[in-house]
C-alpha atoms as a PDB file:
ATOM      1  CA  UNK A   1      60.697  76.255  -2.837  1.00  0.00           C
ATOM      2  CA  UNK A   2      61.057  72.525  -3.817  1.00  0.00           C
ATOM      3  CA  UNK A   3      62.891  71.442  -7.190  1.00  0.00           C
ATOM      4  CA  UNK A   4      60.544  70.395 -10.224  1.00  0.00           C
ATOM      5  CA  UNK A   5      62.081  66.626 -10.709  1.00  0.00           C
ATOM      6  CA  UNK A   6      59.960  66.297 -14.140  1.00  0.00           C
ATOM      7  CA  UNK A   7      60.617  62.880 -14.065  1.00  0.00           C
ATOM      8  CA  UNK A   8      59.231  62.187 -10.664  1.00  0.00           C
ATOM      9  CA  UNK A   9      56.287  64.503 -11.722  1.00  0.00           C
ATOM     10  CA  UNK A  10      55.027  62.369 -14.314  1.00  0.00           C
ATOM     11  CA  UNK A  11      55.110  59.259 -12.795  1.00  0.00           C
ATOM     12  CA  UNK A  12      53.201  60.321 -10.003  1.00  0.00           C
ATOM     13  CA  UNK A  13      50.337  61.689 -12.385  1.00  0.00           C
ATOM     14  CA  UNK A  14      51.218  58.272 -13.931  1.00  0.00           C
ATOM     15  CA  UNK A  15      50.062  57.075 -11.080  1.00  0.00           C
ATOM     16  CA  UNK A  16      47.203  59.209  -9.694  1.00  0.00           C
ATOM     17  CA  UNK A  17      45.718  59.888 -13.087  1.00  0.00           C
ATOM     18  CA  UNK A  18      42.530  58.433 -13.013  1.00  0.00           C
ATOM     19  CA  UNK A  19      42.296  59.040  -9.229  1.00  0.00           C
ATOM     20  CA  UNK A  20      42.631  62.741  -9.674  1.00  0.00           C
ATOM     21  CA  UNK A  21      40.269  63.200 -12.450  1.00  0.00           C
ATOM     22  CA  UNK A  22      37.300  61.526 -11.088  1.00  0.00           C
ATOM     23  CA  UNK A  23      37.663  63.871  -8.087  1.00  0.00           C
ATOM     24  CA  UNK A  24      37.679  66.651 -10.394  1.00  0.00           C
ATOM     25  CA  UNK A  25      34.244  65.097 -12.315  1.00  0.00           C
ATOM     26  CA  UNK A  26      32.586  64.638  -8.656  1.00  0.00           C
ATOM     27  CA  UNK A  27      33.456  67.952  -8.128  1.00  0.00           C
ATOM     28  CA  UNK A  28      32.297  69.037 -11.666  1.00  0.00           C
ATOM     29  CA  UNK A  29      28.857  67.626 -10.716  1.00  0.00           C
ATOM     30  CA  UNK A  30      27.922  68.512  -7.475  1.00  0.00           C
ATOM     31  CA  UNK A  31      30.311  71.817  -6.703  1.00  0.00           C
ATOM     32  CA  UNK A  32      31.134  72.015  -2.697  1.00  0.00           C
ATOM     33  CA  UNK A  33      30.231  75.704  -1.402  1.00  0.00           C
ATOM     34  CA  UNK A  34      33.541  77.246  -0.937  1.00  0.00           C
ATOM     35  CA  UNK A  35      35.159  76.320  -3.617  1.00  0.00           C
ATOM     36  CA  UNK A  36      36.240  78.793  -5.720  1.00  0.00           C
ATOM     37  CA  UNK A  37      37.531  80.671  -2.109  1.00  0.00           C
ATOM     38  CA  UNK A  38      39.646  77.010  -1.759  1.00  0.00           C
ATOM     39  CA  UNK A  39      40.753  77.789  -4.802  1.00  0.00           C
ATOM     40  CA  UNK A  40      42.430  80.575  -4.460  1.00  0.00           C
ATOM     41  CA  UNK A  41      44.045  79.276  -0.727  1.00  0.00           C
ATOM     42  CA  UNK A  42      45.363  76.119  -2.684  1.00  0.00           C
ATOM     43  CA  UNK A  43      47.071  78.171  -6.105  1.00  0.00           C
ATOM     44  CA  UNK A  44      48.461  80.278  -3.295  1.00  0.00           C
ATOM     45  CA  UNK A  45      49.925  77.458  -1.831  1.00  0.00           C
ATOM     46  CA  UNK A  46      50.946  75.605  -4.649  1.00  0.00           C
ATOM     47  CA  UNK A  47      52.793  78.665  -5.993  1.00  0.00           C
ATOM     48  CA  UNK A  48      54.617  78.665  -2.432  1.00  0.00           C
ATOM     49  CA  UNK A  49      56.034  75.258  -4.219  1.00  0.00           C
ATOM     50  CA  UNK A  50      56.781  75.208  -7.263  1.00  0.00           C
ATOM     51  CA  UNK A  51      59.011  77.813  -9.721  1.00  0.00           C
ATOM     52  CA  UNK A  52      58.365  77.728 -13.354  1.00  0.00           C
ATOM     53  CA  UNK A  53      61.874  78.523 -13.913  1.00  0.00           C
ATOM     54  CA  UNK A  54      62.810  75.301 -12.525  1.00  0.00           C
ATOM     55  CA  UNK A  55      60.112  73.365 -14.384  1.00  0.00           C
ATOM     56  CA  UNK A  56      59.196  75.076 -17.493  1.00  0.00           C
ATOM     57  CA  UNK A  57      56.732  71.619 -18.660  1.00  0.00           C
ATOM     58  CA  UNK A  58      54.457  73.740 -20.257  1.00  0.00           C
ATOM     59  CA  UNK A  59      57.076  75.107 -23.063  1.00  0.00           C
ATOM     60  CA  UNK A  60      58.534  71.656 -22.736  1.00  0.00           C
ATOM     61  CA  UNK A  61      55.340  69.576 -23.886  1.00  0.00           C
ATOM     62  CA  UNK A  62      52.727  71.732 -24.861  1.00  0.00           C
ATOM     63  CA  UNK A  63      51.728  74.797 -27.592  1.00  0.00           C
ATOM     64  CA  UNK A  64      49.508  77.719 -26.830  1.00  0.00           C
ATOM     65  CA  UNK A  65      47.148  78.714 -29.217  1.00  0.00           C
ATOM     66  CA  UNK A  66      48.014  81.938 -30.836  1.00  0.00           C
ATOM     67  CA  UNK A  67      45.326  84.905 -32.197  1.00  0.00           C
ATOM     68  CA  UNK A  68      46.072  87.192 -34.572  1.00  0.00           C
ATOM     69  CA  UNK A  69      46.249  89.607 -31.841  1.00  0.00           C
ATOM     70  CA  UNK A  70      49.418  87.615 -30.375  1.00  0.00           C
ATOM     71  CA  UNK A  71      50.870  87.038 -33.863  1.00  0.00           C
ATOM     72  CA  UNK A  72      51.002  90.602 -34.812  1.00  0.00           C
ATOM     73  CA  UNK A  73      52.813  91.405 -31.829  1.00  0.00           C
ATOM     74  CA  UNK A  74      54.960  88.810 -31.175  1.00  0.00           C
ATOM     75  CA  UNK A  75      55.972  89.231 -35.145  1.00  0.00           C
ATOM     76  CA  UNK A  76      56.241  92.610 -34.781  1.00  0.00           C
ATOM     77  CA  UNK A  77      58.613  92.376 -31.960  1.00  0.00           C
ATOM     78  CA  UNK A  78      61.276  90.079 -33.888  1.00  0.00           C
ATOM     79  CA  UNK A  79      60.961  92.343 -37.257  1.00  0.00           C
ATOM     80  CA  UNK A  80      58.782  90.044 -39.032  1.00  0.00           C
ATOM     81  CA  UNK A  81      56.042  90.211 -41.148  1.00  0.00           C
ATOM     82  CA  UNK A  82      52.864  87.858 -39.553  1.00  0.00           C
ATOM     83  CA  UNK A  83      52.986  86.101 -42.712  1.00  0.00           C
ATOM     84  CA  UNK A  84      56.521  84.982 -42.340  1.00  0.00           C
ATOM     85  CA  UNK A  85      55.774  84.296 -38.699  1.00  0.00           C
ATOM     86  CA  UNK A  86      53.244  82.428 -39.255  1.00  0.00           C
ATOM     87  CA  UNK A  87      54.991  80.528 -41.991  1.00  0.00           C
ATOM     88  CA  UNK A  88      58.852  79.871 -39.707  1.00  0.00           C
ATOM     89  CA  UNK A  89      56.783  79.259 -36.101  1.00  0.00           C
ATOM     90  CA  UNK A  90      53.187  78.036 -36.639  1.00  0.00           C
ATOM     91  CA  UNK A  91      50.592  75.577 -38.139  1.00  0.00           C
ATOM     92  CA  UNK A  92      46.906  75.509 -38.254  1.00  0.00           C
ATOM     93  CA  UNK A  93      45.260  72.983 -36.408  1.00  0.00           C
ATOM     94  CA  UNK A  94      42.414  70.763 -37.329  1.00  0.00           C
ATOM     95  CA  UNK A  95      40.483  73.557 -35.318  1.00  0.00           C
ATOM     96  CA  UNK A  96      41.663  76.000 -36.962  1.00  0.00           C
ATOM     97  CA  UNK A  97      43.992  77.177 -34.300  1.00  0.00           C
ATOM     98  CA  UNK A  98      47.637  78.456 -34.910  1.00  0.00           C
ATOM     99  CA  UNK A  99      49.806  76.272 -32.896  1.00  0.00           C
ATOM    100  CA  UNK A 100      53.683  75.694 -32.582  1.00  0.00           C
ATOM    101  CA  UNK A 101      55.364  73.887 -35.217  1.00  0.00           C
ATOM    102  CA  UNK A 102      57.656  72.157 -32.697  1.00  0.00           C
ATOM    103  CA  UNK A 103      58.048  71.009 -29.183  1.00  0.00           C
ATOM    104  CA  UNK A 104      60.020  72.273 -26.972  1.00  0.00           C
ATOM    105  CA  UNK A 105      58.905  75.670 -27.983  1.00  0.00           C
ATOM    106  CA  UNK A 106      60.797  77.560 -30.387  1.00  0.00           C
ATOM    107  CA  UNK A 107      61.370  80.555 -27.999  1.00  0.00           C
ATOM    108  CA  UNK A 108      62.046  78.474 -24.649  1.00  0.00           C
ATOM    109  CA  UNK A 109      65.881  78.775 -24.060  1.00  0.00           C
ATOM    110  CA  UNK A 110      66.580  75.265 -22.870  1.00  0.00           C
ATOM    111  CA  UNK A 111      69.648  76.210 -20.611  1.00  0.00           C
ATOM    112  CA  UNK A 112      67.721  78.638 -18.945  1.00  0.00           C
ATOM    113  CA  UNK A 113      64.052  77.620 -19.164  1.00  0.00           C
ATOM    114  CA  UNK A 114      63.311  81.445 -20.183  1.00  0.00           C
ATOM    115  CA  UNK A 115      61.106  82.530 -22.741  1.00  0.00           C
ATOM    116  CA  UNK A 116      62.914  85.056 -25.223  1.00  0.00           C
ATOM    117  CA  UNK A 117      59.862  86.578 -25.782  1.00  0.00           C
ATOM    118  CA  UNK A 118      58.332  86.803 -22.390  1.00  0.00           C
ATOM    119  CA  UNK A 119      57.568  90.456 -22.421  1.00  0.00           C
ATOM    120  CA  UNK A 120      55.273  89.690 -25.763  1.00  0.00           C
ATOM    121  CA  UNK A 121      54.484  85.755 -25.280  1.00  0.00           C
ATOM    122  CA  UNK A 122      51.041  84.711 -26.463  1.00  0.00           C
ATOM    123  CA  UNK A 123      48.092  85.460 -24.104  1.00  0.00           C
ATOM    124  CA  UNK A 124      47.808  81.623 -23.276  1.00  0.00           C
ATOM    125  CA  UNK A 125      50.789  81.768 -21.949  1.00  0.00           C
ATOM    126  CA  UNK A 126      50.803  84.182 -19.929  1.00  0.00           C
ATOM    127  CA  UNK A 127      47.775  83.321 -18.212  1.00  0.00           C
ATOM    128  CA  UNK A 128      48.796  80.019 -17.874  1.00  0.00           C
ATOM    129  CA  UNK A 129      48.088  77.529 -16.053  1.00  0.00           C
ATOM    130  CA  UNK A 130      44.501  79.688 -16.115  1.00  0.00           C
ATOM    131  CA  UNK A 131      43.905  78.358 -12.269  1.00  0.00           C
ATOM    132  CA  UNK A 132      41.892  81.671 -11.546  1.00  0.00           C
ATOM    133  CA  UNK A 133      40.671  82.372 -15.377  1.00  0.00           C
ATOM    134  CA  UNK A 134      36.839  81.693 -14.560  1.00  0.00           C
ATOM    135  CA  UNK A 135      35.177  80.042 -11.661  1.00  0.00           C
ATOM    136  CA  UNK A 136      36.999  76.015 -10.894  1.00  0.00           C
ATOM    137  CA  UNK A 137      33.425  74.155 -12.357  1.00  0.00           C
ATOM    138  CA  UNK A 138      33.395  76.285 -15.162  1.00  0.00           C
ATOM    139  CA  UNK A 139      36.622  75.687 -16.336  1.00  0.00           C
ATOM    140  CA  UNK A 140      37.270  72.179 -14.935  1.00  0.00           C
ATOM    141  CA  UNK A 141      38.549  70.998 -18.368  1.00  0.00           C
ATOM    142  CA  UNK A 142      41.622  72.661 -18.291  1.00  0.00           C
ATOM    143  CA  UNK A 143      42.846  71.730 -14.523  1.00  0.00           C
ATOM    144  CA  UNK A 144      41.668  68.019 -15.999  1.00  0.00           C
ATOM    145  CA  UNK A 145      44.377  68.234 -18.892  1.00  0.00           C
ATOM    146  CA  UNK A 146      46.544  70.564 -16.911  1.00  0.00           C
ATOM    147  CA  UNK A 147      47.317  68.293 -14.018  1.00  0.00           C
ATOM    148  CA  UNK A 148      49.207  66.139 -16.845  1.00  0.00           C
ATOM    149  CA  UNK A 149      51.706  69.200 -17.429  1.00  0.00           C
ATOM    150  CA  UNK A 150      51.809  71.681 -14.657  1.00  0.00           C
ATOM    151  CA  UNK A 151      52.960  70.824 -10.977  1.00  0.00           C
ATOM    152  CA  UNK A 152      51.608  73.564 -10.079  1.00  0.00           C
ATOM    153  CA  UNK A 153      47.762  72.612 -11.188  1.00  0.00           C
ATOM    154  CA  UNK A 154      48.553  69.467  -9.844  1.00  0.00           C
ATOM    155  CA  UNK A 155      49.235  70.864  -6.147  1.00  0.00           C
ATOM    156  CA  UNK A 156      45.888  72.425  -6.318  1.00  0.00           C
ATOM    157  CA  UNK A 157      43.911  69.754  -7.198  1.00  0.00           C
ATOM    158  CA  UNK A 158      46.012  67.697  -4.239  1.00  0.00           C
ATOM    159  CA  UNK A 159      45.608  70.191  -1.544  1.00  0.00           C
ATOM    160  CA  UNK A 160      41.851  70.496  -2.569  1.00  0.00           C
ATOM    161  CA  UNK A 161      41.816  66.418  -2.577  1.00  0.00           C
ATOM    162  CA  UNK A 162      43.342  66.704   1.244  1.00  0.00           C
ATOM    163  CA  UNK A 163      40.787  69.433   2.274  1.00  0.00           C
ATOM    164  CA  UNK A 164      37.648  67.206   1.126  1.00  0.00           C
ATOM    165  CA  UNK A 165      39.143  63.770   2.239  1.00  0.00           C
ATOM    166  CA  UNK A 166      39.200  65.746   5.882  1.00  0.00           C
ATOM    167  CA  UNK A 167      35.728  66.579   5.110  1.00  0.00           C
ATOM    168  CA  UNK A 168      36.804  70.320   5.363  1.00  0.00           C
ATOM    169  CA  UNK A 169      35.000  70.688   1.976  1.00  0.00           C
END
């Protein structure tokens, strides 16, 4: 399994950017059969790669959104009441969504890139980076912003990117 060099990583979305998401709008529009069975071969393979241990980009640069489902717990867990959770961790969004107050997350241990509450993270973490949540063209936004922060996502859309310039799509 190669090493995450973050650095390296963002300049080559730096890079590729604009590239990558107009393939993923042409594939938004007119959706190759097979896709979705792609898919799956490319996360495979892009898991093969890449160890979010190593990385941990997501807790590094981004919030999840947490429900009231999530907050009880995770408050629960650490003794809390949601209330004071709410008030110490999060903030309400323009959307309305509750959202870390900070960046790196709060409960990413920076030495280890562990979450301290892994066993009761929020839901969008743990199904992060969501690359079999629904069907690829219906959730195309997220592998769109995800490419930016997961090398992971980023591998799929590549190896799909290889597949179709080979015309195997």
């Amino acid at each position: 399994m190669a090493t995450v060099n973050l650095r390296s990583f963002r300049q080559i979305v730096h890079h590729n950017k604009r590239r990558v998401k107009g393939f993923l709008t042409r594939l938004e529009k007119k959706q190759p059969r097979g896709l979705d069975n792609l898919v799956t071969v490319a996360d495979k393979a892009a898991w093969a790669k890449t160890d979010c241990l190593d990385c941990a980009n997501c807790c590094k640069t981004m919030s999840p959104t947490y429900t009231k489902k999530d907050v009880k717990r995770i408050s629960a867990h650490l003794g809390m009441t949601d209330k004071a959770f709410r008030e110490k961790w999060l903030y309400k969004d323009r959307t309305g969504d509750w959202m870390n107050v900070k960046q790196p997350c709060q409960f990413l241990d920076l030495k280890t890139n562990m979450c301290d509450i892994y066993a009761v993270r929020p839901r969008d973490c743990a199904g992060f980076p969501h690359h079999n949540k629904r069907k690829m063209v219906e959730y195309m936004h997220m592998y769109k912003q995800n490419i930016e922060y997961c090398p992971a996502t980023y591998r799929v859309v590549e190896f799909i990117m290889e597949k179709a310039e080979k015309g195997e799509l």
